[in-house]
C-alpha atoms as a PDB file:
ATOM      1  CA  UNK A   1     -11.418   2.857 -48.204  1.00  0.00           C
ATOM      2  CA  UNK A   2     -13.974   0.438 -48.768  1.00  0.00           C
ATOM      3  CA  UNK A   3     -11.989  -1.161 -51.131  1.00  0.00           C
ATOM      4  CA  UNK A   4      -9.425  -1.950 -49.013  1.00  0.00           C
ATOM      5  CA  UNK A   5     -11.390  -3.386 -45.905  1.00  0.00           C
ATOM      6  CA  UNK A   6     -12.723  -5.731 -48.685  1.00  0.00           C
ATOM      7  CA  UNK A   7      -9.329  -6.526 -49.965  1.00  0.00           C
ATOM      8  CA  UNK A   8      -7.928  -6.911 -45.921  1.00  0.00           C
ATOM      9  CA  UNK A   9     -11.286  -9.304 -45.414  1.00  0.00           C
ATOM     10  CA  UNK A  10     -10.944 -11.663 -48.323  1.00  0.00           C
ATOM     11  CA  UNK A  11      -6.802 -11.616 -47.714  1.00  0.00           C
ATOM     12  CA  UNK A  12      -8.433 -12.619 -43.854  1.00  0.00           C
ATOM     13  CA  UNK A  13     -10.303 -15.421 -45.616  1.00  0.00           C
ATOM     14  CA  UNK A  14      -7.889 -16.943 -48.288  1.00  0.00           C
ATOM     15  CA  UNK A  15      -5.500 -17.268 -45.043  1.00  0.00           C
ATOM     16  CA  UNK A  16      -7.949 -19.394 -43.157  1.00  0.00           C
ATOM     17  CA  UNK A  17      -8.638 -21.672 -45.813  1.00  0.00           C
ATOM     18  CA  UNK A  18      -4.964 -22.168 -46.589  1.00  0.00           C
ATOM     19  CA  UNK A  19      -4.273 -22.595 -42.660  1.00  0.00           C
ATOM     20  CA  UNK A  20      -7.278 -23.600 -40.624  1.00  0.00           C
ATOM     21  CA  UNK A  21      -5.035 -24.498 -37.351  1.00  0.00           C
ATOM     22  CA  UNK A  22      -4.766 -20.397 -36.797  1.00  0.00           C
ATOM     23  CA  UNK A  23      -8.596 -20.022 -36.370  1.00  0.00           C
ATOM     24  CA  UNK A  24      -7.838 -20.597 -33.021  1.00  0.00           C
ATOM     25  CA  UNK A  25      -5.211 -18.914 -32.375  1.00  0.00           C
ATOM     26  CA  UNK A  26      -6.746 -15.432 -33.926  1.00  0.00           C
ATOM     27  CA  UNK A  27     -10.065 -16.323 -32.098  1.00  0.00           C
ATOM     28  CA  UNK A  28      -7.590 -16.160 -29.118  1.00  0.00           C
ATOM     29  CA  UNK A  29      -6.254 -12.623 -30.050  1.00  0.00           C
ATOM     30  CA  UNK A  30      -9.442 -11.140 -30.717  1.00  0.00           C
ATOM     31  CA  UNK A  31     -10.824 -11.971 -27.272  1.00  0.00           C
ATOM     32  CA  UNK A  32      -7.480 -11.102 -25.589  1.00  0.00           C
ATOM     33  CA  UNK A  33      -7.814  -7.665 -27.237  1.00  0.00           C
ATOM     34  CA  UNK A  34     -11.408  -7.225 -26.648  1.00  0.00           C
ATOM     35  CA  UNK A  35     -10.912  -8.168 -22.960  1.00  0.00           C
ATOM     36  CA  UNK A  36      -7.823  -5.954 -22.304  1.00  0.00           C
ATOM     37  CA  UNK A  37      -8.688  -2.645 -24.488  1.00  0.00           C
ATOM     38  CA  UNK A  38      -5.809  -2.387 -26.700  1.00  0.00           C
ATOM     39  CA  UNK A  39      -5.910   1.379 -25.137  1.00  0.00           C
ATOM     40  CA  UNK A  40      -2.596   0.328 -23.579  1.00  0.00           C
ATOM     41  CA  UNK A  41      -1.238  -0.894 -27.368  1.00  0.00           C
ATOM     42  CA  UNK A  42       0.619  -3.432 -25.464  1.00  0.00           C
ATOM     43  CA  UNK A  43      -1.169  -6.280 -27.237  1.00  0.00           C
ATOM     44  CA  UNK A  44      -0.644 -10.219 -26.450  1.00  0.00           C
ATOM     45  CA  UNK A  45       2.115 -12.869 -26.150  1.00  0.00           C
ATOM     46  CA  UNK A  46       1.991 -16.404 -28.072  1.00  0.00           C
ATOM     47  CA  UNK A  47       1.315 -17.899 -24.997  1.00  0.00           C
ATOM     48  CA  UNK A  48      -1.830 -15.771 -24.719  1.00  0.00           C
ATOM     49  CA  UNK A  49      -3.115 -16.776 -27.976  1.00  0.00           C
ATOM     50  CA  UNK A  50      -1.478 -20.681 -26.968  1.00  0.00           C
ATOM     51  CA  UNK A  51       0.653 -20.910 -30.292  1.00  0.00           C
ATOM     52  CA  UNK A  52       4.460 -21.507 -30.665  1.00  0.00           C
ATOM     53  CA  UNK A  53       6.072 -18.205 -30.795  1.00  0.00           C
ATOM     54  CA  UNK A  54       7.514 -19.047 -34.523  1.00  0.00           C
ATOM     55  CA  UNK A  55       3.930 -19.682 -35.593  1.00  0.00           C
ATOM     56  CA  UNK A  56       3.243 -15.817 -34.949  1.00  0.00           C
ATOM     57  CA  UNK A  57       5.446 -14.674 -37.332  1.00  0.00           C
ATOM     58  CA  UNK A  58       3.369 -15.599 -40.182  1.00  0.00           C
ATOM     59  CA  UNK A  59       0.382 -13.559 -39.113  1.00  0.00           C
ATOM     60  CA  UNK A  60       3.077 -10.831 -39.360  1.00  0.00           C
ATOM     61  CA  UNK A  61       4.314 -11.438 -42.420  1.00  0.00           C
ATOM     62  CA  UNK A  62       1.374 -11.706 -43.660  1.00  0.00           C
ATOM     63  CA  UNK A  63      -0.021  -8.798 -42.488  1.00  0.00           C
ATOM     64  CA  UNK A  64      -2.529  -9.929 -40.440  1.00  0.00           C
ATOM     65  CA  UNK A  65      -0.357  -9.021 -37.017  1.00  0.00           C
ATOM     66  CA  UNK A  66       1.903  -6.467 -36.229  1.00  0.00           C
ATOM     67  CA  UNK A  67       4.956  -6.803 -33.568  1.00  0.00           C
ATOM     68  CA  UNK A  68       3.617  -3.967 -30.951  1.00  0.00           C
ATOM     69  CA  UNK A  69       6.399  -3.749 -29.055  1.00  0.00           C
ATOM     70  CA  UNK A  70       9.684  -6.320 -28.464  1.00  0.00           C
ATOM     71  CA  UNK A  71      11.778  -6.440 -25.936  1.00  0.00           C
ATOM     72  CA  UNK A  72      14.820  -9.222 -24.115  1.00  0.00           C
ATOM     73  CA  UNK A  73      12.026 -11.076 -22.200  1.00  0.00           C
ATOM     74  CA  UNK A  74       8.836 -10.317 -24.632  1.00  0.00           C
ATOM     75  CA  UNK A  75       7.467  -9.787 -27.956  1.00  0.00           C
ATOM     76  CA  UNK A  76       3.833  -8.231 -27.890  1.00  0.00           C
ATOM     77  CA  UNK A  77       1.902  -8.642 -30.792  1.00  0.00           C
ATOM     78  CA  UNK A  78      -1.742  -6.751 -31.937  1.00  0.00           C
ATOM     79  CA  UNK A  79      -4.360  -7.800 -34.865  1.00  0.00           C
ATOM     80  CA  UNK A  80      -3.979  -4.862 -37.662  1.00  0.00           C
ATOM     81  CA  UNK A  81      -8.003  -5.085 -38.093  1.00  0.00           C
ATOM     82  CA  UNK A  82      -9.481  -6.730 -35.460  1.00  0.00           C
ATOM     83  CA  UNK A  83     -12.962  -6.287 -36.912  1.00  0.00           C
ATOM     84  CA  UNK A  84     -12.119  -7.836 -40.047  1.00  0.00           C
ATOM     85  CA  UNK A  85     -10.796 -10.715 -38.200  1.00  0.00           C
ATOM     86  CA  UNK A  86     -13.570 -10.854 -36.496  1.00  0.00           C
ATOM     87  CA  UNK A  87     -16.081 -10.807 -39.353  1.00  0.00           C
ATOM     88  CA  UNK A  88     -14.082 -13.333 -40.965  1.00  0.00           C
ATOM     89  CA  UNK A  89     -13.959 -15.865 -38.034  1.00  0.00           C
ATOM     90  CA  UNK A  90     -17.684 -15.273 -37.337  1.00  0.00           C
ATOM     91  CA  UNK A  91     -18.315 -16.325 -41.297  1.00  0.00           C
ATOM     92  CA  UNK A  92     -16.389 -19.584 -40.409  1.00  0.00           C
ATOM     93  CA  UNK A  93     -19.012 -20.551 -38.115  1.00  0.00           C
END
């Protein structure tokens, strides 16, 4: 298990370096799940994490994100690891 949080934190990383402009927007997320409890699993919008909507889909793809629940007016997104996000936007700063 280790292994794999190691893996998911250095995959965390080597995104960052290659896109620096989504520090912000995962900084964003983290704090928007931290202040909401993701007990509901309803997660955040783009406009909660104040990136274009099209931007979010590479967090998914990349595994970073998952889509939490979609609907006709709303797609609702949630970090996969939010503590390895975390870890890895604390080691930015």
């Amino acid at each position: 298990m280790e292994g794999d949080r190691t893996a998911s934190h250095e995959k965390v990383k080597l995104f960052l370096g290659r896109y620096p402009e989504y520090e912000k927007t995962l900084r964003l997320a983290v704090a928007h799940e931290e202040a909401e409890g993701s007990s509901d699993g309803q997660g955040w919008q783009w406009h909660d994490v104040d990136t274009h909507p099209t931007k979010l889909i590479r967090l998914v793809t990349e595994g970073i994100a998952r889509i939490s629940l979609r609907s006709r007016q709303a797609t609702y997104y949630l970090l996969r690891e939010r503590t390895i996000v975390k870890k890895s936007l604390n080691e930015l700063s």
